[in-house]
Protein backbone atom coordinates (compact mmCIF):
# COMPACT_ATOMS: atom_id res chain seq x y z
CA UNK A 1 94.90 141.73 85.43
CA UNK A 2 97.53 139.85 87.35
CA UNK A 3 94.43 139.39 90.08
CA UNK A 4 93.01 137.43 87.71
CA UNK A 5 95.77 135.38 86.47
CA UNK A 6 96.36 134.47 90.14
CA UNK A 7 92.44 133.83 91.18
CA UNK A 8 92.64 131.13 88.00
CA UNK A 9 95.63 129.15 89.80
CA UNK A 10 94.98 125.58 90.66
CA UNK A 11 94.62 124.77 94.39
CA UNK A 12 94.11 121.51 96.31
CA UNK A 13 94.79 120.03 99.68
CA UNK A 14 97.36 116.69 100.17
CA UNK A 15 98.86 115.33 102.47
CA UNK A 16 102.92 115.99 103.76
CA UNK A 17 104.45 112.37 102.96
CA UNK A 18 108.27 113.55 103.01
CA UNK A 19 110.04 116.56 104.28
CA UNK A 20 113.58 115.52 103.95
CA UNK A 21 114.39 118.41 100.99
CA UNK A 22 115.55 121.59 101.68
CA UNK A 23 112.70 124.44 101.14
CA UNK A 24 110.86 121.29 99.60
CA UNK A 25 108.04 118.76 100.44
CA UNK A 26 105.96 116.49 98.71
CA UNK A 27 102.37 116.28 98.89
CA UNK A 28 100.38 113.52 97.97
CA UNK A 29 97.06 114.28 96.91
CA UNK A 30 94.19 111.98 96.45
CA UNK A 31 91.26 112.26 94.34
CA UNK A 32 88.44 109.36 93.29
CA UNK A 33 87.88 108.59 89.71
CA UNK A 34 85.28 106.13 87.70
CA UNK A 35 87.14 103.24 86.06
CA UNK A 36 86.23 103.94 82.48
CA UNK A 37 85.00 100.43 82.06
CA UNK A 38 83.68 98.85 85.52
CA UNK A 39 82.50 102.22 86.80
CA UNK A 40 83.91 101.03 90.46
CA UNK A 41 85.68 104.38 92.65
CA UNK A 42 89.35 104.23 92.12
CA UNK A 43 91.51 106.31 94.43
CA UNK A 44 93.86 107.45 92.22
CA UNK A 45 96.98 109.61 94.47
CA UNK A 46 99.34 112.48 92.41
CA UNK A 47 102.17 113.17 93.86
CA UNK A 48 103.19 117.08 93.91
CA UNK A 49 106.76 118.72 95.17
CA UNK A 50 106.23 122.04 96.49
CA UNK A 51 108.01 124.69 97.93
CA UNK A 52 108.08 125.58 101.44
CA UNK A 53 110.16 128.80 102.19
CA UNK A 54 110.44 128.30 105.78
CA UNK A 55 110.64 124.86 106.27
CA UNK A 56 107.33 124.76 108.66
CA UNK A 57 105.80 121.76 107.01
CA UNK A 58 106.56 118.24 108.99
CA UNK A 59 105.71 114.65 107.53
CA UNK A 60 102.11 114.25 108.15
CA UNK A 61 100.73 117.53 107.96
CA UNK A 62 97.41 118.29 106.10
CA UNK A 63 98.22 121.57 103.45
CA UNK A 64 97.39 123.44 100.75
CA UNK A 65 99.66 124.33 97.50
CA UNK A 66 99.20 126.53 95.01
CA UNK A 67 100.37 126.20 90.89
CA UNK A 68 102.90 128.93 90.73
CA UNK A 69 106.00 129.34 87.76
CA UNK A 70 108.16 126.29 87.46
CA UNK A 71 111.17 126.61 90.67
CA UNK A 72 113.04 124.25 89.77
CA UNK A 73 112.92 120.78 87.14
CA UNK A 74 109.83 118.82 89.37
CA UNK A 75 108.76 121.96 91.55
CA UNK A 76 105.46 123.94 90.05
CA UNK A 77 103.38 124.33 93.59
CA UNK A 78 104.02 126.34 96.60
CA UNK A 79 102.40 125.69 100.50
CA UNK A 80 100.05 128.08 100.89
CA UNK A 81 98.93 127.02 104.66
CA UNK A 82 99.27 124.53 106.91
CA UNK A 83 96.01 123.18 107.79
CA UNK A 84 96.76 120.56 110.48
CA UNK A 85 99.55 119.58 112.47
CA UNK A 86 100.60 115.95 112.20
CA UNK A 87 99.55 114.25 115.58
């Protein structure tokens, strides 16, 4: 059962925009939406803290976070894997 409790978690991919926490970056994640009236694309960007146990992750980086239990007030996601190195 807890298999499928953790299969149902919520995963995307964002982009590392700061790494100045300890244990702690935030991702920015983009996804496009209609506008409910014009219909036009809107890139609309969330903006997830997440924890990073070893401090691996560097400004820049392309990852992936997980929903996990609440860490702290703002932290719900965890880096699952780093999927590109900032250039």
């Amino acid at each position: 059962m807890a298999d499928e409790a953790r299969a149902r978690r919520k995963v995307q991919e964002g982009l590392v925009v700061s790494s100045k926490m300890d244990k702690t970056v935030v991702v920015a994640v983009e996804r496009l939406e209609r506008h409910p009236l014009y219909q036009k694309r809107m890139r609309i960007t969330s903006r997830f803290k997440a924890h990073d146990e070893n401090n691996a992750c560097r400004e820049g980086d392309r990852v992936r976070i997980m929903e996990t239990r609440p860490l702290s007030k703002e932290k719900r996601w965890r880096v699952v894997e780093i999927l590109e190195r900032a250039r």
